[in-house]
Protein backbone atom coordinates (compact mmCIF):
# COMPACT_ATOMS: atom_id res chain seq x y z
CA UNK A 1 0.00 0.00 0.00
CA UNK A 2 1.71 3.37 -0.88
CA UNK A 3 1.55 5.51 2.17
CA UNK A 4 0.18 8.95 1.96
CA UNK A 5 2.82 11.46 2.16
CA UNK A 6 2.89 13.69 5.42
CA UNK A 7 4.30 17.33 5.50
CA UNK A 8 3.06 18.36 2.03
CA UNK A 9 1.11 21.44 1.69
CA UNK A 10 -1.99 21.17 -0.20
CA UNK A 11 -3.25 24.04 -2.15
CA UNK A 12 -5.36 25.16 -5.07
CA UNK A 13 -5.22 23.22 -8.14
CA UNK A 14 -3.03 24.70 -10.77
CA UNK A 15 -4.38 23.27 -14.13
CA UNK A 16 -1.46 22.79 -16.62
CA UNK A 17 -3.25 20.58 -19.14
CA UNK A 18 -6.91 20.10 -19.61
CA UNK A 19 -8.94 17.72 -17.71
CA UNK A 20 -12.26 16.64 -16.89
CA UNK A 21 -14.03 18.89 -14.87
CA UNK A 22 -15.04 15.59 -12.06
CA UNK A 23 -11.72 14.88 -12.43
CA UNK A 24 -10.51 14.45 -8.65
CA UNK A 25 -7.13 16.00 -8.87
CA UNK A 26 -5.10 17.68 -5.81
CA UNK A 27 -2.01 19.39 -6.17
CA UNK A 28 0.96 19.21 -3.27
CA UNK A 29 4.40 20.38 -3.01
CA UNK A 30 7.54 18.94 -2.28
CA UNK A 31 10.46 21.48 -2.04
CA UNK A 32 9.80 23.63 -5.21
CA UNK A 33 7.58 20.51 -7.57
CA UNK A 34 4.48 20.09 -8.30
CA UNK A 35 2.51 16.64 -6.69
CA UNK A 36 -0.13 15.37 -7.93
CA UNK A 37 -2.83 13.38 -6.45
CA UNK A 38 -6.32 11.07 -7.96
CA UNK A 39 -6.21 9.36 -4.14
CA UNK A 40 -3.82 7.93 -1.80
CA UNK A 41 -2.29 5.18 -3.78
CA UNK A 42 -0.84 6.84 -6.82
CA UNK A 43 0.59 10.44 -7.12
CA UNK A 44 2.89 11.52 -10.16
CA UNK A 45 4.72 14.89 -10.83
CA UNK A 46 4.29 15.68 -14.17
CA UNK A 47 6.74 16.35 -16.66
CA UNK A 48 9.61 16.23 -13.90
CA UNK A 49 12.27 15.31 -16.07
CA UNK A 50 11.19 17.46 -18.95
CA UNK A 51 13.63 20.40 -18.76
CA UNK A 52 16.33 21.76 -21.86
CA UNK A 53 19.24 19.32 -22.25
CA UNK A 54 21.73 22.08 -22.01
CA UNK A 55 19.89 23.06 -18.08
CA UNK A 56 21.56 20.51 -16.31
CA UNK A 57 21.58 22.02 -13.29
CA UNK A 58 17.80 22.15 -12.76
CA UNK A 59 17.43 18.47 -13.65
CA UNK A 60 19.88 17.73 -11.04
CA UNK A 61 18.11 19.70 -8.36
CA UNK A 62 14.95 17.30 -9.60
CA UNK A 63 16.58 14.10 -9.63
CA UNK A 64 17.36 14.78 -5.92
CA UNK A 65 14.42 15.68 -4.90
CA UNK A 66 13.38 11.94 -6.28
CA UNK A 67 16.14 10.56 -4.32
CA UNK A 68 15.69 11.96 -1.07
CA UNK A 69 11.91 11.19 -1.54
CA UNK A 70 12.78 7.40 -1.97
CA UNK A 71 15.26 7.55 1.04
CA UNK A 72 11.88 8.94 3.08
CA UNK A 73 10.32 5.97 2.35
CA UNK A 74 6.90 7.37 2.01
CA UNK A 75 6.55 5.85 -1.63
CA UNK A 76 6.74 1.74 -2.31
CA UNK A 77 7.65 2.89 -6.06
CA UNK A 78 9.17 5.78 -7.41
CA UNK A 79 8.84 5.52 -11.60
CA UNK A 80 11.16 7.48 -13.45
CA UNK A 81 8.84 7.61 -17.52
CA UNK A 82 11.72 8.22 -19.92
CA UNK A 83 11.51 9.59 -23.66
CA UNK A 84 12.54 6.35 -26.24
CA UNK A 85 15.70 7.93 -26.33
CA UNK A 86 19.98 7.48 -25.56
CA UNK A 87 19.48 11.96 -25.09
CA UNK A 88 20.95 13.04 -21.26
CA UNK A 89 17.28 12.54 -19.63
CA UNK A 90 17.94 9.15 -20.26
CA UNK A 91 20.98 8.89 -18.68
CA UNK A 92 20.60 11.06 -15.65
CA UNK A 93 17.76 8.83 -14.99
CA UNK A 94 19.73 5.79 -15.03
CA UNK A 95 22.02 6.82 -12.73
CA UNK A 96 19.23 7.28 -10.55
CA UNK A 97 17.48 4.68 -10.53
CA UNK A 98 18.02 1.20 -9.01
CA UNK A 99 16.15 -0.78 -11.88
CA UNK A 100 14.82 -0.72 -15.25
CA UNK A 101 11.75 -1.69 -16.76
CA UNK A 102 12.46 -1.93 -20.26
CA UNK A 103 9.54 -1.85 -22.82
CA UNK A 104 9.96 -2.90 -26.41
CA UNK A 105 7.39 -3.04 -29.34
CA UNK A 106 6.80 -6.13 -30.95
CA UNK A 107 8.81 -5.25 -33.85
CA UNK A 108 12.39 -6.14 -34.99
CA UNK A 109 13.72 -2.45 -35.15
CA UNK A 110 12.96 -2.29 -31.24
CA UNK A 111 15.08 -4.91 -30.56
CA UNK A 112 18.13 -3.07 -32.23
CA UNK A 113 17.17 -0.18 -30.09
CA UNK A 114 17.12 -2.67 -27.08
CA UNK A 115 20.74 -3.34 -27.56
CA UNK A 116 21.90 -0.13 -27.86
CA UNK A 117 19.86 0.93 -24.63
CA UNK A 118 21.90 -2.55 -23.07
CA UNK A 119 25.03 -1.58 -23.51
CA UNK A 120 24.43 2.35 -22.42
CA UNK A 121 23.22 0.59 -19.45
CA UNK A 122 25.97 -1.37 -19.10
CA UNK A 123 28.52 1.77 -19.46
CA UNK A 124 26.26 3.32 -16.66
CA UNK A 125 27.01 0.53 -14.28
CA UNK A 126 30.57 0.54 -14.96
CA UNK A 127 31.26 4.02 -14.12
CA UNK A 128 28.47 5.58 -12.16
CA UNK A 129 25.73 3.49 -10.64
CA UNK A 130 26.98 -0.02 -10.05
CA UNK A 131 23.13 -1.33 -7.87
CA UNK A 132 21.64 -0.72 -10.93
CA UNK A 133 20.01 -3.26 -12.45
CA UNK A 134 17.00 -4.82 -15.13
CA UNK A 135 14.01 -5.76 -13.68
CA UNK A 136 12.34 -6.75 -16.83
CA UNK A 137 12.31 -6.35 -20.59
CA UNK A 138 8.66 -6.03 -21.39
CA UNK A 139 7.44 -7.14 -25.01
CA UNK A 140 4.23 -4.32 -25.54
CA UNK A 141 1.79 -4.09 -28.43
CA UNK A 142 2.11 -7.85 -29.26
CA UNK A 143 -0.18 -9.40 -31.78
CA UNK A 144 -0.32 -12.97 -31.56
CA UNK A 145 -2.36 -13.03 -35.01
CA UNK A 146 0.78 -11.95 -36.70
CA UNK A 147 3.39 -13.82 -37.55
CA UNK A 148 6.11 -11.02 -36.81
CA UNK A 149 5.24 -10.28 -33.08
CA UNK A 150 5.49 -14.09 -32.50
CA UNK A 151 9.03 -14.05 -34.28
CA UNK A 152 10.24 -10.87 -32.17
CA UNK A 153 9.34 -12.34 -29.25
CA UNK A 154 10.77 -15.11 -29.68
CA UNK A 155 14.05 -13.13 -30.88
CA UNK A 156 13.71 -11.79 -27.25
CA UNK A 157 13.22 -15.02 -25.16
CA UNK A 158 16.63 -16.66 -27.30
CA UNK A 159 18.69 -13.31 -26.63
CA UNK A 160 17.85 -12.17 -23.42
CA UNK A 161 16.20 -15.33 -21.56
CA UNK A 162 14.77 -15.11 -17.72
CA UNK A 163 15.42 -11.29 -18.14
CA UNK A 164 12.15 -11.32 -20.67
CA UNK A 165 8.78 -10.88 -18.90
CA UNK A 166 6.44 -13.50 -19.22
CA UNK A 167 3.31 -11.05 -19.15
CA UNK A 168 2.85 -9.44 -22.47
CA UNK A 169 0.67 -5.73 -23.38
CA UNK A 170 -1.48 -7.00 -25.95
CA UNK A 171 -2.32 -4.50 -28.89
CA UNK A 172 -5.36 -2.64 -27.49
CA UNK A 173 -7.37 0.28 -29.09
CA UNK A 174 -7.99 1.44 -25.03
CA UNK A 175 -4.71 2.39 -23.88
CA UNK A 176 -4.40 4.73 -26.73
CA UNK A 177 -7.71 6.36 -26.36
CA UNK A 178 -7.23 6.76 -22.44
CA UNK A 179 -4.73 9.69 -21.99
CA UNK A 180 -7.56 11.57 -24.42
CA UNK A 181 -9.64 11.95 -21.32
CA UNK A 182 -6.43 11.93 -19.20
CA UNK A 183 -7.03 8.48 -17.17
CA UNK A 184 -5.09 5.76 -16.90
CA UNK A 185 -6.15 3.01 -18.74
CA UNK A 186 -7.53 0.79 -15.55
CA UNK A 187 -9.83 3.67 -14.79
CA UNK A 188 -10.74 4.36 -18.15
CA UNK A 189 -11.62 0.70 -19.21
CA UNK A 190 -11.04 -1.51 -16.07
CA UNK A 191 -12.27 -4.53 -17.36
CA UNK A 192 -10.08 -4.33 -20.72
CA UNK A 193 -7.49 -6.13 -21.94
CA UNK A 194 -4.92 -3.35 -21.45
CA UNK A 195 -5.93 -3.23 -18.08
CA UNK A 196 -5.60 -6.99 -17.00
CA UNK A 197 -2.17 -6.86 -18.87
CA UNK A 198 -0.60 -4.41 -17.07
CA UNK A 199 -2.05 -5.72 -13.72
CA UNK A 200 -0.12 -8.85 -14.30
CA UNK A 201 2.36 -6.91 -15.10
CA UNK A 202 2.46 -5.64 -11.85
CA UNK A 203 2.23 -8.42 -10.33
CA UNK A 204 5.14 -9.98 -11.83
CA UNK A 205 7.54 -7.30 -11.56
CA UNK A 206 6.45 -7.15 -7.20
CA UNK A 207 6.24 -10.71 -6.76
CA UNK A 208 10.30 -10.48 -7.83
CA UNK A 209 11.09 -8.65 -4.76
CA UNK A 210 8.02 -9.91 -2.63
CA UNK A 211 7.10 -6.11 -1.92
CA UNK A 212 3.41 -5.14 -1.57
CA UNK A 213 2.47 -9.03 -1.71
């Protein structure tokens, strides 16, 4: 169960992107960032790593607030959502974090992206962060009608093994249409098949440290 924060101030909303008007959103602050809250089990600061690569500074001040909210322990999870890029979000957010959930389309020019991302991770843990590690390479948008998705991920299982999640995000019209009315897909369509993917996928990824269970 994540654990409400304590010592946040709560004030007005501050709308920075359109959203329903029922929409049950709170904003907090921790030092100088923006919290936001739906209810006590999920809050997310948005755009947090989205500052001008040559600002370095002020995505150092951010990745520390992060860290010292982790070392708190008021949070079970902290997700770091990066850009599909190698760029120096990318990389400041490796050496943050402690694992990496890896996502890769069902299609072969992922998995040469997948490689690349390996060995920058790899470089990472040389010099920098040496705890961290992957957690999971998760195949998404997988069509087992198609011939192709069934030969990528099988590409994946020979290459990478046990490090290759066994639950896979089907293709599914309803996680693309949720951020339109800015919901996550379980709230949006809780009974589809989006949603019952990535709850597995939950499940899988916290039964590997027994947390939450």
């Amino acid at each position: 169960m994540i654990k409400k924060p304590k010592h946040i101030e709560k004030r007005r909303f501050d709308k920075l992107f359109t959203l329903p008007q029922d929409f049950p959103e709170r904003l907090y602050w921790i030092d100088y960032m923006k919290v936001y809250s739906s209810n006590d089990y999920y809050w997310y600061i948005p755009k947090a790593m989205s500052v001008k690569s040559e600002n370095i500074q002020i995505l150092k001040e951010r990745l520390k607030v992060l860290h010292d909210i982790a070392l708190d322990d008021k949070w079970d999870y902290i997700l770091i959502d990066c850009p599909p890029n190698l760029g120096i979000l990318v990389i400041n957010a490796l050496v943050a974090a402690q694992e990496v959930i890896v996502p890769v389309l069902a299609q072969i020019l992922s998995v040469v992206g997948l490689s690349q991302l390996l060995e920058t991770l790899e470089v990472v843990k040389d010099r920098i962060n040496p705890n961290i590690r992957i957690s999971g390479i998760v195949t998404c948008r997988y069509d087992a009608r198609t011939r192709h998705s069934q030969e990528v991920m099988e590409i994946l299982k020979d290459r990478f093994g046990d490090l290759v999640c066994k639950t896979v995000i089907r293709e599914n019209i309803r996680i693309a249409e949720a951020p339109s009315f800015s919901q996550p897909v379980s709230v949006y369509d809780p009974h589809s098949r989006g949603t019952e993917d990535f709850r597995q996928l939950a499940k899988e990824i916290i039964s590997q440290t027994g947390t939450l269970s």
